[in-house]
Protein backbone atom coordinates (compact mmCIF):
# COMPACT_ATOMS: atom_id res chain seq x y z
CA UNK A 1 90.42 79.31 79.94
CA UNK A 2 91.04 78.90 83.45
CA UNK A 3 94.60 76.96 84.53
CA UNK A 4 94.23 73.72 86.71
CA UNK A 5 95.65 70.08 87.68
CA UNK A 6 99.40 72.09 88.04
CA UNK A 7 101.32 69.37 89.81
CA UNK A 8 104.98 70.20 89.32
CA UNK A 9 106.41 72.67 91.85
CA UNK A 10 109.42 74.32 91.88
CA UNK A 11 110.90 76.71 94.64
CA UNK A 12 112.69 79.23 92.88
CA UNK A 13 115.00 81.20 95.13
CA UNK A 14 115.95 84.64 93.48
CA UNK A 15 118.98 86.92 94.43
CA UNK A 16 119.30 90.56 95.93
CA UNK A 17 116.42 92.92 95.02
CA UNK A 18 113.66 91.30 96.98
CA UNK A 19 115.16 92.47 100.29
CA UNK A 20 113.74 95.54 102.29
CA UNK A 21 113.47 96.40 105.82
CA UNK A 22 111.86 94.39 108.46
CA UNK A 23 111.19 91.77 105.77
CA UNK A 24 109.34 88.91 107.26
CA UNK A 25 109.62 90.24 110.98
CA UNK A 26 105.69 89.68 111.47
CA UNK A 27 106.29 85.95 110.88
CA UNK A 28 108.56 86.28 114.14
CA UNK A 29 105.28 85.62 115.93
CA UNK A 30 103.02 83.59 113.93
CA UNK A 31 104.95 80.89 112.03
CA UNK A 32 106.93 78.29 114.40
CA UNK A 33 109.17 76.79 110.93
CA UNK A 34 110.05 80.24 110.09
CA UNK A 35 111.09 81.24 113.50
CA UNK A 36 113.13 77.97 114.24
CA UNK A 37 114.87 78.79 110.51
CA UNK A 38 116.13 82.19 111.45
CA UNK A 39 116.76 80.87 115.46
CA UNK A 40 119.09 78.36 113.05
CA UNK A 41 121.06 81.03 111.29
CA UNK A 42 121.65 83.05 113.87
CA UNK A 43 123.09 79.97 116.35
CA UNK A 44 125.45 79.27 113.13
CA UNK A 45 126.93 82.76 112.91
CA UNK A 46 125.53 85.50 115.89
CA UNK A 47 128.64 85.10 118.12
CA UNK A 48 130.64 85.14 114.96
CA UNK A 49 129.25 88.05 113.11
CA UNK A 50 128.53 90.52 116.67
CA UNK A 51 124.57 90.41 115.29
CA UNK A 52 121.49 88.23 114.34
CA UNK A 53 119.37 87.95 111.94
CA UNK A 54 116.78 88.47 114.09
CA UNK A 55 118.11 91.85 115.21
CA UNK A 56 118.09 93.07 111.57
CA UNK A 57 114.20 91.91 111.10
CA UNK A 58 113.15 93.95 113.91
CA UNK A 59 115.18 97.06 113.20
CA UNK A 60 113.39 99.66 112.10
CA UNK A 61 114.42 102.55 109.19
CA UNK A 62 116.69 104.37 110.85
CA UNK A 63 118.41 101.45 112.52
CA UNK A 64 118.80 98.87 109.75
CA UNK A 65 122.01 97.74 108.31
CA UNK A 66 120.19 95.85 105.84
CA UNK A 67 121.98 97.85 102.63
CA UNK A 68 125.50 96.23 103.60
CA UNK A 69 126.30 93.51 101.58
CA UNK A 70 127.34 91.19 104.56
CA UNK A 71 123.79 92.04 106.56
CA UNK A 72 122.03 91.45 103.06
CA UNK A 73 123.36 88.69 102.20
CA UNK A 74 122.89 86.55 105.36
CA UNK A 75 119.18 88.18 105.88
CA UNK A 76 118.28 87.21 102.36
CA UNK A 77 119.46 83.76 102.74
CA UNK A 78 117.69 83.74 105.98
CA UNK A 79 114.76 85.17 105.18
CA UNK A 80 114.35 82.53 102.31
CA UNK A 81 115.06 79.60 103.83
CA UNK A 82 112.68 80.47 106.60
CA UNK A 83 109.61 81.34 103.77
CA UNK A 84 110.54 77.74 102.59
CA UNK A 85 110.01 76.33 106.23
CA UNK A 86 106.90 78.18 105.86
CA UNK A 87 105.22 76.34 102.97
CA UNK A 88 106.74 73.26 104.05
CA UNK A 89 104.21 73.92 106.76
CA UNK A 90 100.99 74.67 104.72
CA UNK A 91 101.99 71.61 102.98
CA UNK A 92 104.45 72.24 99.72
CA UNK A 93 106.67 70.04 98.75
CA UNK A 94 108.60 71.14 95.80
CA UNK A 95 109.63 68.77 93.14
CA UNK A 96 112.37 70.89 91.87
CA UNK A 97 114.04 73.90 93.42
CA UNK A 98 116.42 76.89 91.29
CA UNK A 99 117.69 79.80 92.29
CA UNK A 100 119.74 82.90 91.03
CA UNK A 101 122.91 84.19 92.50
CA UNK A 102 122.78 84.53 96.18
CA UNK A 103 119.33 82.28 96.04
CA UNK A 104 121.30 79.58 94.74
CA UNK A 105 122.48 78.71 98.05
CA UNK A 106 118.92 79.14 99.74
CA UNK A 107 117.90 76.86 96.76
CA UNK A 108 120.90 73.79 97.96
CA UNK A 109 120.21 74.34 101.92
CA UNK A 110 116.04 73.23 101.09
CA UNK A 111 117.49 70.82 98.60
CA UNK A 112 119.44 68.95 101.72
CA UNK A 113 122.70 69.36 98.87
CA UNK A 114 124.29 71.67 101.74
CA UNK A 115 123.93 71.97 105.50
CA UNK A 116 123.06 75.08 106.95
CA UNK A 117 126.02 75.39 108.19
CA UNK A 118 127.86 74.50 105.22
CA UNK A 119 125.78 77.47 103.19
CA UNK A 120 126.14 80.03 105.65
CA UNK A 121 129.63 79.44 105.31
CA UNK A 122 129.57 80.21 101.25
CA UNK A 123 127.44 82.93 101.93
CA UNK A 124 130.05 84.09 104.50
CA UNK A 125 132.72 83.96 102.56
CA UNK A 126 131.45 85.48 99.13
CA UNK A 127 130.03 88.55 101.52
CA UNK A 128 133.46 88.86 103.58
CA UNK A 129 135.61 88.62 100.27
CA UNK A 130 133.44 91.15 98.78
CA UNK A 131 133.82 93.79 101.24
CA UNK A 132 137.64 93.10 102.07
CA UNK A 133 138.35 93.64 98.18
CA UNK A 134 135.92 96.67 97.25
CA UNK A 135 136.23 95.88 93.15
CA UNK A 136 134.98 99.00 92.19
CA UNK A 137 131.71 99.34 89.59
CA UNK A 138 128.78 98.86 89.61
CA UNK A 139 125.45 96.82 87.95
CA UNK A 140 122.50 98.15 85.77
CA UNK A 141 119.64 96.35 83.91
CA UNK A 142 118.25 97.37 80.31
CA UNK A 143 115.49 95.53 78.56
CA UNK A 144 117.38 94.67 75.74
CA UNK A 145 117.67 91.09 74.36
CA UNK A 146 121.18 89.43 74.15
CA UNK A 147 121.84 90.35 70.40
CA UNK A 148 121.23 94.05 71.15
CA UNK A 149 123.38 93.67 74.65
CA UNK A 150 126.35 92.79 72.09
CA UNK A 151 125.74 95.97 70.08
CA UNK A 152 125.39 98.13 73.79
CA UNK A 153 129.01 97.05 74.76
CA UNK A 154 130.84 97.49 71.80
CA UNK A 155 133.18 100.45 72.10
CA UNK A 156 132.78 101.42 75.53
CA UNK A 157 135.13 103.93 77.63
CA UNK A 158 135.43 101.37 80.35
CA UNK A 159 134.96 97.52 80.79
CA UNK A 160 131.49 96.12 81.06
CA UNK A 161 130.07 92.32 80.96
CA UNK A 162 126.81 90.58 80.23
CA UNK A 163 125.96 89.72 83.84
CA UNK A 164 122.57 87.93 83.53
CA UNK A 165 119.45 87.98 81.19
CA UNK A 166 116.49 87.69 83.61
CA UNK A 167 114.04 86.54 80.43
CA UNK A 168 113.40 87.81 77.00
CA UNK A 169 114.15 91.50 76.65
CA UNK A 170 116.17 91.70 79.89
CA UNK A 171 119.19 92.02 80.15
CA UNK A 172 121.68 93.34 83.26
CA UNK A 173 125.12 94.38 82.87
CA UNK A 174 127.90 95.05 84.97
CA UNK A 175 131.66 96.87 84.87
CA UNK A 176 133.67 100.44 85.05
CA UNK A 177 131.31 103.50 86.39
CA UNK A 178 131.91 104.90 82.83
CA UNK A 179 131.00 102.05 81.28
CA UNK A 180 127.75 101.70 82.96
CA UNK A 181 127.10 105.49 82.72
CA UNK A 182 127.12 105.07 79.22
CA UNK A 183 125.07 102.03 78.56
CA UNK A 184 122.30 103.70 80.51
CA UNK A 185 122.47 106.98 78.10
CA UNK A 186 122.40 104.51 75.22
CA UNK A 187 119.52 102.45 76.55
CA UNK A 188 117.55 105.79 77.11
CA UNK A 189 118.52 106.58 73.62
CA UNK A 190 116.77 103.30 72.39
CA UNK A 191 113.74 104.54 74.51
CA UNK A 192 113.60 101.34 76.68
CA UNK A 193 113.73 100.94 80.70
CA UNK A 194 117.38 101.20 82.10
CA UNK A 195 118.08 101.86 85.44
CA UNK A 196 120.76 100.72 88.21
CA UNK A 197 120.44 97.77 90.49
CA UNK A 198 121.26 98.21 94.16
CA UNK A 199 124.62 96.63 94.28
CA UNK A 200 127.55 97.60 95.34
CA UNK A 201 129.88 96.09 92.93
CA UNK A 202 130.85 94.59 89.44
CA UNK A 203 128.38 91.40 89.93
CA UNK A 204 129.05 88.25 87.77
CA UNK A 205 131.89 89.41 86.23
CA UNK A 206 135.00 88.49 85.46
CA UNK A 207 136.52 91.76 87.47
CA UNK A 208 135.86 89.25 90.49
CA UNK A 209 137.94 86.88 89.37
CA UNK A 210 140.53 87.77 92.25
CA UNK A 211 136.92 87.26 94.74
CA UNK A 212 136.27 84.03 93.26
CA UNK A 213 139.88 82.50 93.76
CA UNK A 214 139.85 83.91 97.00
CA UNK A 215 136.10 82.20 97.72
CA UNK A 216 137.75 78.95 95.94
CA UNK A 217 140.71 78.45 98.29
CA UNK A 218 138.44 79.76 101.21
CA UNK A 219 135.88 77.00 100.59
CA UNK A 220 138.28 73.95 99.35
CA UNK A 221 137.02 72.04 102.32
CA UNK A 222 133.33 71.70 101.02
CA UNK A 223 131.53 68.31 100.53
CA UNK A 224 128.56 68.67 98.98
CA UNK A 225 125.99 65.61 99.02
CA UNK A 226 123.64 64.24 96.48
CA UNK A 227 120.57 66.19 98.17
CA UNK A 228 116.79 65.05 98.54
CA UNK A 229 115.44 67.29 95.65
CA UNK A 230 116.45 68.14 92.12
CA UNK A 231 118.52 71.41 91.65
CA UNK A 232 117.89 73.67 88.51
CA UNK A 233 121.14 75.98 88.25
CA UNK A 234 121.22 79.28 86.85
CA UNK A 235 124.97 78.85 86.41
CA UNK A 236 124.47 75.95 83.69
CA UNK A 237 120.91 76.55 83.05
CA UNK A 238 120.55 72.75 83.47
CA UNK A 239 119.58 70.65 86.26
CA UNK A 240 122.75 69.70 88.56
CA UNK A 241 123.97 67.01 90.82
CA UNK A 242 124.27 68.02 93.85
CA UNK A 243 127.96 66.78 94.28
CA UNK A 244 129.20 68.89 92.07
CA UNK A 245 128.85 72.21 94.00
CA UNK A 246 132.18 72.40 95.11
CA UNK A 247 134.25 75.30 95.47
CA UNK A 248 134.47 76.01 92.20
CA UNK A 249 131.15 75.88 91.32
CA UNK A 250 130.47 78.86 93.97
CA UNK A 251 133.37 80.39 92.78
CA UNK A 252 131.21 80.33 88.69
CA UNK A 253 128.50 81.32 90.86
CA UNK A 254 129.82 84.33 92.37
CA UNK A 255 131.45 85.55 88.72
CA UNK A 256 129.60 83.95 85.60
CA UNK A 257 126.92 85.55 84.33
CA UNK A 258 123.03 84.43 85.40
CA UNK A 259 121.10 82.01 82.54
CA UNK A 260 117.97 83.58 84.41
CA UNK A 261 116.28 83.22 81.43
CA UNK A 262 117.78 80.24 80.14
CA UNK A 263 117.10 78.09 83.43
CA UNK A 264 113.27 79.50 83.52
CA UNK A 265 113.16 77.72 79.93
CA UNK A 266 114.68 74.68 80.69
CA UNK A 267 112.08 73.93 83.65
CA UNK A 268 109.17 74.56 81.66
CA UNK A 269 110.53 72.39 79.41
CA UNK A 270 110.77 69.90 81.87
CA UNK A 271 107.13 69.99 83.31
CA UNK A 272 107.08 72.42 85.80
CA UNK A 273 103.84 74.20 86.26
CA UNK A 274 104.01 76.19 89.46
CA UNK A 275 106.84 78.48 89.89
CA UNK A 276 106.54 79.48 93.74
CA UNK A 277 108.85 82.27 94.26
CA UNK A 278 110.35 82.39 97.46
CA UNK A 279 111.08 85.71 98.16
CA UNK A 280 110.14 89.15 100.74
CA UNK A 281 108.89 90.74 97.69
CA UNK A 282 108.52 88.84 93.79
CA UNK A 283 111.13 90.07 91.63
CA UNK A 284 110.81 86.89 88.77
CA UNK A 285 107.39 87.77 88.00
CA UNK A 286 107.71 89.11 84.32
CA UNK A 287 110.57 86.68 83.67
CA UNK A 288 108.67 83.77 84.62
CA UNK A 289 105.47 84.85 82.77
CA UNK A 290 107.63 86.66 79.73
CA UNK A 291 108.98 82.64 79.42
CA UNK A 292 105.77 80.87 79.32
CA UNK A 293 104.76 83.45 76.97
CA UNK A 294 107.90 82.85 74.45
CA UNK A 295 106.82 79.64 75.08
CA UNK A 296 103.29 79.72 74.39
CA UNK A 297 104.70 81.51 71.20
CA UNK A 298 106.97 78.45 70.20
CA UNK A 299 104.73 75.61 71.09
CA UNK A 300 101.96 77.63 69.53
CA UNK A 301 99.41 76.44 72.47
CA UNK A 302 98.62 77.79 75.69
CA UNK A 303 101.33 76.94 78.04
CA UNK A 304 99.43 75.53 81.28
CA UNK A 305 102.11 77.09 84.01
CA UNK A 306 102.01 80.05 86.40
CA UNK A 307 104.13 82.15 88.82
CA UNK A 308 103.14 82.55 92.60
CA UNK A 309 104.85 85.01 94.91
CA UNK A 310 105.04 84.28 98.78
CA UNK A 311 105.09 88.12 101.04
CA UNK A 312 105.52 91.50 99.18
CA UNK A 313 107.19 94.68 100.52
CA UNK A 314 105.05 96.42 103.46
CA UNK A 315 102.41 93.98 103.01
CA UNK A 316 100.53 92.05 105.41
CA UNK A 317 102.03 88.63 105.60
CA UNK A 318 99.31 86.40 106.50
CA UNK A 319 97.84 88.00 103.99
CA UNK A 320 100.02 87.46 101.42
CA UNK A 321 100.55 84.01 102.26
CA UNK A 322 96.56 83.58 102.06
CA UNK A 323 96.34 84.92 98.63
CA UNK A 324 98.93 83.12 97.69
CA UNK A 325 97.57 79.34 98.98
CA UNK A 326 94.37 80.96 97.46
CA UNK A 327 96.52 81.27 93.92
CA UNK A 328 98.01 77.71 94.61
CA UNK A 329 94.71 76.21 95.55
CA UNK A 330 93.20 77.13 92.45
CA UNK A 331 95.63 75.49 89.90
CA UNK A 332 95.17 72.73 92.17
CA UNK A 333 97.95 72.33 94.55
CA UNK A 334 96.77 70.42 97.83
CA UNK A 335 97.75 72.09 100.73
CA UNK A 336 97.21 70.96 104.44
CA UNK A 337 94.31 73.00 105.96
């Protein structure tokens, strides 16, 4: 049976993994909100930084910087702010917005909870922190659920954490190189999917705690404001005041692990229907649709809610972003012609 009347939108800004070279650069040309967003960033923090944004769209393989965690992490926060300008301009307003991780602060920016300014400074800080201390490990993802993640870590040769659970069946850890070498020879042992994630650290755990005082003290000065739309976060896996994103709250951010999962639940549960991922390239896809499927399961009845990307990697952009009005369309979102 065909899905339609899907009224409740939610912007759901992902972390790092979405990223890849020249992401977005053809929108340069052709989209005046996404240009003016990136134009934005880099008048916040070009002079300050010694390069733009802009700089890192149009640099090719060879040239791009975009594997640094200080380039990535401003580009991806960029880069989704400016896809949000973009379907503010065909027309989407979002009821809700979420985010993982890094997203979370692309998700707060669109929610009008922090200034661009005020983000880019968070962003800023977590990426400068992160480079001056060089915690050494790493981060891997198995598709195990959370009771076998507690079996995977016990008796390990090195520290490792929980970092995140993504959906049902996935499940990323961080810690130790030894550590992680090991869960991935376990998870191959199980037979399921285990690989590393391109990062260049111990992510949302607590072997950042000395990052996350650092970011704390660094940020103190922070006021946060109510915003104009709801925020989902995948700290709490609830929906937040915006007030309450203070320093500390980036600090949880940066070292707590993601309720991925957990916060994909809770706005189903709450009546969202569209889950419009705002991203270079979808990387929520199965968790969103391994979520309405649990919850298909629970409710035992079809779950009337679906997952839309925006651009994916080497793709044409207009065309993406036509398929994907196409996708919205259907369900029934009105968009502006």
């Amino acid at each position: 049976m065909a899905v339609t009347n899907l009224t409740r939108i939610v912007g759901l800004f992902p972390g790092q993994g979405s990223q890849w070279v020249r992401m977005g650069r053809q929108l340069l040309t052709e989209s005046a909100g996404f240009t003016a967003a990136i134009d934005e960033v880099d008048a916040i923090v070009g002079s300050r930084l010694g390069w733009t944004v802009r700089e890192e769209l149009n640099a090719d393989e060879a040239h791009s910087t975009i594997g640094g965690i200080l380039h990535l992490q401003v580009s991806l926060f960029a880069i989704e702010i400016a896809l949000a300008a973009v379907w503010h301009e065909r027309g989407v307003r979002f009821d809700s917005v979420a985010g993982t991780s890094l997203g979370e602060l692309a998700a707060v920016q669109v929610a009008g909870i922090l200034s661009t300014a005020d983000a880019l400074e968070v962003v800023l800080g977590r990426s400068e922190l992160l480079e001056q201390h060089k915690i050494q490990g790493g981060t891997i993802v198995v598709n195990v659920d959370a009771s076998e993640a507690d079996q995977l870590l016990e008796n390990l040769p090195a520290p490792a954490f929980v970092a995140g659970f993504n959906g049902p069946g996935t499940t990323t850890f961080s810690g130790h190189e030894a550590a992680l070498t090991e869960l991935l020879r376990r998870g191959e042992e199980r037979g399921v999917f285990a690989a590393r994630v391109r990062v260049e650290y111990p992510a949302h755990s607590p072997l950042l705690a000395p990052v996350g005082e650092a970011l704390k003290a660094r940020l103190a000065h922070l006021r946060p404001q109510s915003g104009t739309i709801p925020f989902y976060s995948a700290v709490t896996a609830t929906p937040l005041d915006g007030t309450t994103l203070d320093a500390d709250y980036w600090s949880r951010n940066l070292i707590d692990a993601v309720r991925g999962q957990q916060m994909l639940d809770r706005l189903l549960e709450d009546g969202h229907d569209v889950i419009l991922e705002v991203t270079p390239h979808p990387i929520f896809a199965k968790p969103t649709e391994d979520a309405i499927a649990t919850r298909d399961a629970a409710l035992d009845e079809a779950v009337n809610a679906i997952h839309c990307p925006t651009l994916r990697r080497n793709k044409d952009a207009q065309e993406c972003l036509a398929a994907a009005s196409e996708r919205l369309r259907s369900v029934g979102v009105q968009l502006a012609q």
